[in-house]
N, C-alpha and C. Protein backbone atom coordinates (compact mmCIF):
# COMPACT_ATOMS: atom_id res chain seq x y z
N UNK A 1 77.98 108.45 69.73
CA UNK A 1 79.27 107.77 69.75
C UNK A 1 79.40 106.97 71.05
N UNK A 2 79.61 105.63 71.00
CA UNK A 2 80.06 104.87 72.32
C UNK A 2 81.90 104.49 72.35
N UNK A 3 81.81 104.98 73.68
CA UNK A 3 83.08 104.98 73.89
C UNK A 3 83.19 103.49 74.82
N UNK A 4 84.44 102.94 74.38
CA UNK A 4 84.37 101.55 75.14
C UNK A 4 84.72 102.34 76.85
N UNK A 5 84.48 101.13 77.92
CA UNK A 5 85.03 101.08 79.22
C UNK A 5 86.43 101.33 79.53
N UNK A 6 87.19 101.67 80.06
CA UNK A 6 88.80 101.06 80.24
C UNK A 6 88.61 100.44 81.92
N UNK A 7 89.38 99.12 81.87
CA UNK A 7 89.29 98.30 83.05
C UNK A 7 90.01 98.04 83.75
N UNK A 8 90.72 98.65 84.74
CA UNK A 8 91.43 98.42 85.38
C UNK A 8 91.24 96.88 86.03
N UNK A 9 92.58 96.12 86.14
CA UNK A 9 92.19 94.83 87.19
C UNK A 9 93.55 94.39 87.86
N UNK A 10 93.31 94.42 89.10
CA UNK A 10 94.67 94.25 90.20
C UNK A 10 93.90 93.09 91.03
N UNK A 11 95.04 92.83 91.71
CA UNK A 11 94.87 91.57 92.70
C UNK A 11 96.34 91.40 93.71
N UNK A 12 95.98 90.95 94.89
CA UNK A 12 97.48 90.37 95.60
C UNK A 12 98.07 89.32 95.17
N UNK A 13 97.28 88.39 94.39
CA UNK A 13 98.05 86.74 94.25
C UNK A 13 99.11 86.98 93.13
N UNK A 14 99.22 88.22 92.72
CA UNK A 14 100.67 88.21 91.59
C UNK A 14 100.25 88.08 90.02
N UNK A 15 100.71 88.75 89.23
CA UNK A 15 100.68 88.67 88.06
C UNK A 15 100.23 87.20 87.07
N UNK A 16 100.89 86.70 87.71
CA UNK A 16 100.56 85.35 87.13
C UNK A 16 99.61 84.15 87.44
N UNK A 17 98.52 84.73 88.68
CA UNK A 17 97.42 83.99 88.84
C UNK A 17 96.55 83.59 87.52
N UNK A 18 96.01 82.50 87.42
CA UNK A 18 95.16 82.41 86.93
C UNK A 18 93.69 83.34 87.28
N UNK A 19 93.46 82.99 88.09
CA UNK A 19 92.43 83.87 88.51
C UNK A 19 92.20 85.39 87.96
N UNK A 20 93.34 85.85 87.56
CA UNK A 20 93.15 87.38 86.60
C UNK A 20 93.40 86.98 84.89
N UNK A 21 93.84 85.81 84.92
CA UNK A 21 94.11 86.24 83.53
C UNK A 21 92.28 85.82 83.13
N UNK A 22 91.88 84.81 83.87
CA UNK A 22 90.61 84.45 83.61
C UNK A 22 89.36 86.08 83.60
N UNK A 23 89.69 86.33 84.92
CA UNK A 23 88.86 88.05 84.92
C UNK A 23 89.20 88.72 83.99
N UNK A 24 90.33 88.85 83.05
CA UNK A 24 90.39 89.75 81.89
C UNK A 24 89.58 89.36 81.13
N UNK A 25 90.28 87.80 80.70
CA UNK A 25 89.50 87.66 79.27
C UNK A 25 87.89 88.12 79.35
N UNK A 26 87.06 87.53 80.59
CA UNK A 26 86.12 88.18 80.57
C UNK A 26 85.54 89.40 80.33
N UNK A 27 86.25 90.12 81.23
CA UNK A 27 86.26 91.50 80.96
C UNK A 27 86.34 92.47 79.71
N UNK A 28 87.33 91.53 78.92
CA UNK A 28 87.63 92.11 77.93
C UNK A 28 86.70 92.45 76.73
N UNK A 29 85.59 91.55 77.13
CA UNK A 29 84.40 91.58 75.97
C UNK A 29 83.44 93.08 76.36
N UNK A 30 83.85 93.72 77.52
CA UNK A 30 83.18 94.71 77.73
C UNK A 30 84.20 96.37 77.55
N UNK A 31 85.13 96.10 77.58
CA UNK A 31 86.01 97.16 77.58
C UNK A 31 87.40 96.87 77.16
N UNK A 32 88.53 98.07 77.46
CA UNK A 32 89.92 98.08 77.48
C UNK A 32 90.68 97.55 78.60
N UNK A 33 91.09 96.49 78.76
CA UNK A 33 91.66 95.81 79.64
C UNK A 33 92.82 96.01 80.17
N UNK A 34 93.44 97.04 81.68
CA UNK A 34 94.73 96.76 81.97
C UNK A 34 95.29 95.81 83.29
N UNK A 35 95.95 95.34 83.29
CA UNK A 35 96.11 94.77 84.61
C UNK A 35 97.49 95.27 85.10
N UNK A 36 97.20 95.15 86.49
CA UNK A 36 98.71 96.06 87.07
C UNK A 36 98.41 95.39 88.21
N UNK A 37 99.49 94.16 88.41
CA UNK A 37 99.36 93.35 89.78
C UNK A 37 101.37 93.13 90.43
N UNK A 38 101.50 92.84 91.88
CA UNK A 38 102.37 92.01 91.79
C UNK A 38 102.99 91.69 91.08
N UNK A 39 104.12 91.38 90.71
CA UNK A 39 105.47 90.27 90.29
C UNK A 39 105.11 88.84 91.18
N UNK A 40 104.95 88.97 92.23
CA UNK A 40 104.49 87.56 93.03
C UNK A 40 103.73 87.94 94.08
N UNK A 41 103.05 86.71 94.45
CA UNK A 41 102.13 86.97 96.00
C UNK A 41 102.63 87.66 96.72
N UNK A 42 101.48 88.47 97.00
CA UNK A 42 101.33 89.41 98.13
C UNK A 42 100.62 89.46 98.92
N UNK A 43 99.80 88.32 99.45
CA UNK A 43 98.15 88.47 100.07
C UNK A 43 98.49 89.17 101.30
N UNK A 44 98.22 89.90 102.05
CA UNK A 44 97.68 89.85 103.52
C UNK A 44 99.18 91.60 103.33
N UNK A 45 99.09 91.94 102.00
CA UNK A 45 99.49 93.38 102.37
C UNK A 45 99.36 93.99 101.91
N UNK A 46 97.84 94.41 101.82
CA UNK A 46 96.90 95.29 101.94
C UNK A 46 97.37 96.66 102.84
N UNK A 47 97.76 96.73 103.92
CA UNK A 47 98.66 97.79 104.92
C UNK A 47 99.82 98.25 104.76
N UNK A 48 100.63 97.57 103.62
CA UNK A 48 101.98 97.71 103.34
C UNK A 48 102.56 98.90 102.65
N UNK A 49 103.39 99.77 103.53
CA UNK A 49 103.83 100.86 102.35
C UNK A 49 105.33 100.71 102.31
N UNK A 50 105.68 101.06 100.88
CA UNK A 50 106.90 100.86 99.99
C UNK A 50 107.35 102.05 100.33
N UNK A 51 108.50 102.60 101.09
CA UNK A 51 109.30 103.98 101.45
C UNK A 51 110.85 103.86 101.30
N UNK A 52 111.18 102.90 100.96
CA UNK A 52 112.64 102.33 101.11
C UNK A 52 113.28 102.20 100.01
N UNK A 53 112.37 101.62 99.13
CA UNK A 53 113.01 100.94 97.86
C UNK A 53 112.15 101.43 97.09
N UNK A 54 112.39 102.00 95.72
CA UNK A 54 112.02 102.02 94.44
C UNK A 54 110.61 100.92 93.86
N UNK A 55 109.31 101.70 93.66
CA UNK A 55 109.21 100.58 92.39
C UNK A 55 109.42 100.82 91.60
N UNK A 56 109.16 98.81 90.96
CA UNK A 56 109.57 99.00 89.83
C UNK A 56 108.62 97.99 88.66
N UNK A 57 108.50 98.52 87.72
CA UNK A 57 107.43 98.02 86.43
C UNK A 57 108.23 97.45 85.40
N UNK A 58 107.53 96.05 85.17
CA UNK A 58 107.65 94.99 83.95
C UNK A 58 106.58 94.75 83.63
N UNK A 59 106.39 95.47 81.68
CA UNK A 59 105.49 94.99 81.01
C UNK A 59 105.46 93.60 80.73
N UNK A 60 104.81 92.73 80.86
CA UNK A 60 104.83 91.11 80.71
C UNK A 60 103.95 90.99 79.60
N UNK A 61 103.09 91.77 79.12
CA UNK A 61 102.15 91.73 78.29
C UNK A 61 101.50 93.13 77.48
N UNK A 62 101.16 93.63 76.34
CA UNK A 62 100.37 94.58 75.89
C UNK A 62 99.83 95.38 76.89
N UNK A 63 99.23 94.48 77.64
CA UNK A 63 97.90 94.84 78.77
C UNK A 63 98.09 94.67 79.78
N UNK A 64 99.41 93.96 80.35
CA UNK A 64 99.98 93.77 81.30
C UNK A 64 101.29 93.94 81.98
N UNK A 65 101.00 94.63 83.29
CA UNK A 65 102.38 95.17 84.09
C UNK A 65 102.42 94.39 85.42
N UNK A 66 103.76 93.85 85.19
CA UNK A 66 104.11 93.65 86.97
C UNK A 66 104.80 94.67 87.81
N UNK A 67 104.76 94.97 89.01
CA UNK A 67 105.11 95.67 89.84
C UNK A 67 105.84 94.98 90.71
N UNK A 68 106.77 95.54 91.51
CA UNK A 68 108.04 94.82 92.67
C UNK A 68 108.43 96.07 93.29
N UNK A 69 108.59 95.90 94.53
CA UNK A 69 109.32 96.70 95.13
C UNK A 69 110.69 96.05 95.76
N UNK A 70 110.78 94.36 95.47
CA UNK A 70 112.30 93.95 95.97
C UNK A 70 113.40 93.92 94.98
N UNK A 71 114.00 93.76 95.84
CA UNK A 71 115.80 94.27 94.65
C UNK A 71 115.67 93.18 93.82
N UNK A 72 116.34 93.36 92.80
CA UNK A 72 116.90 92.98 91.77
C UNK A 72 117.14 91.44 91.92
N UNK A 73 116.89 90.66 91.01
CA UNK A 73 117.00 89.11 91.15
C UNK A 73 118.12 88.73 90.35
């Protein structure tokens, strides 16, 4: 029995880069594809910890979640 991959794929440039939706589709020919990035750019916080505020998750897609830790828009 082969069991497919499951693929995790994150990034700082935010949910809505091109650059990931392109790495899925690829990806996708090899496994189960999730992505869990940003709501928007985040580059350069990599060091950053969330202690203050809540996150919080929006499915945008089947396979896709955005994450935020700022208030409410």
């Amino acid at each position: 029995m082969i069991t497919k991959m499951r693929i995790l794929i994150s990034n700082d440039d935010g949910i809505y880069s091109p650059g990931i939706i392109a790495l899925a589709k690829v990806a996708s020919r090899f496994g189960e594809v999730r992505i869990v990035a940003p709501d928007v750019e985040q580059s350069s916080m990599g060091h950053a910890i969330t202690s203050s505020r809540p996150l919080r998750y929006k499915r945008i897609h089947e396979w896709a979640t955005a994450s935020s830790s700022q208030e409410e828009r």
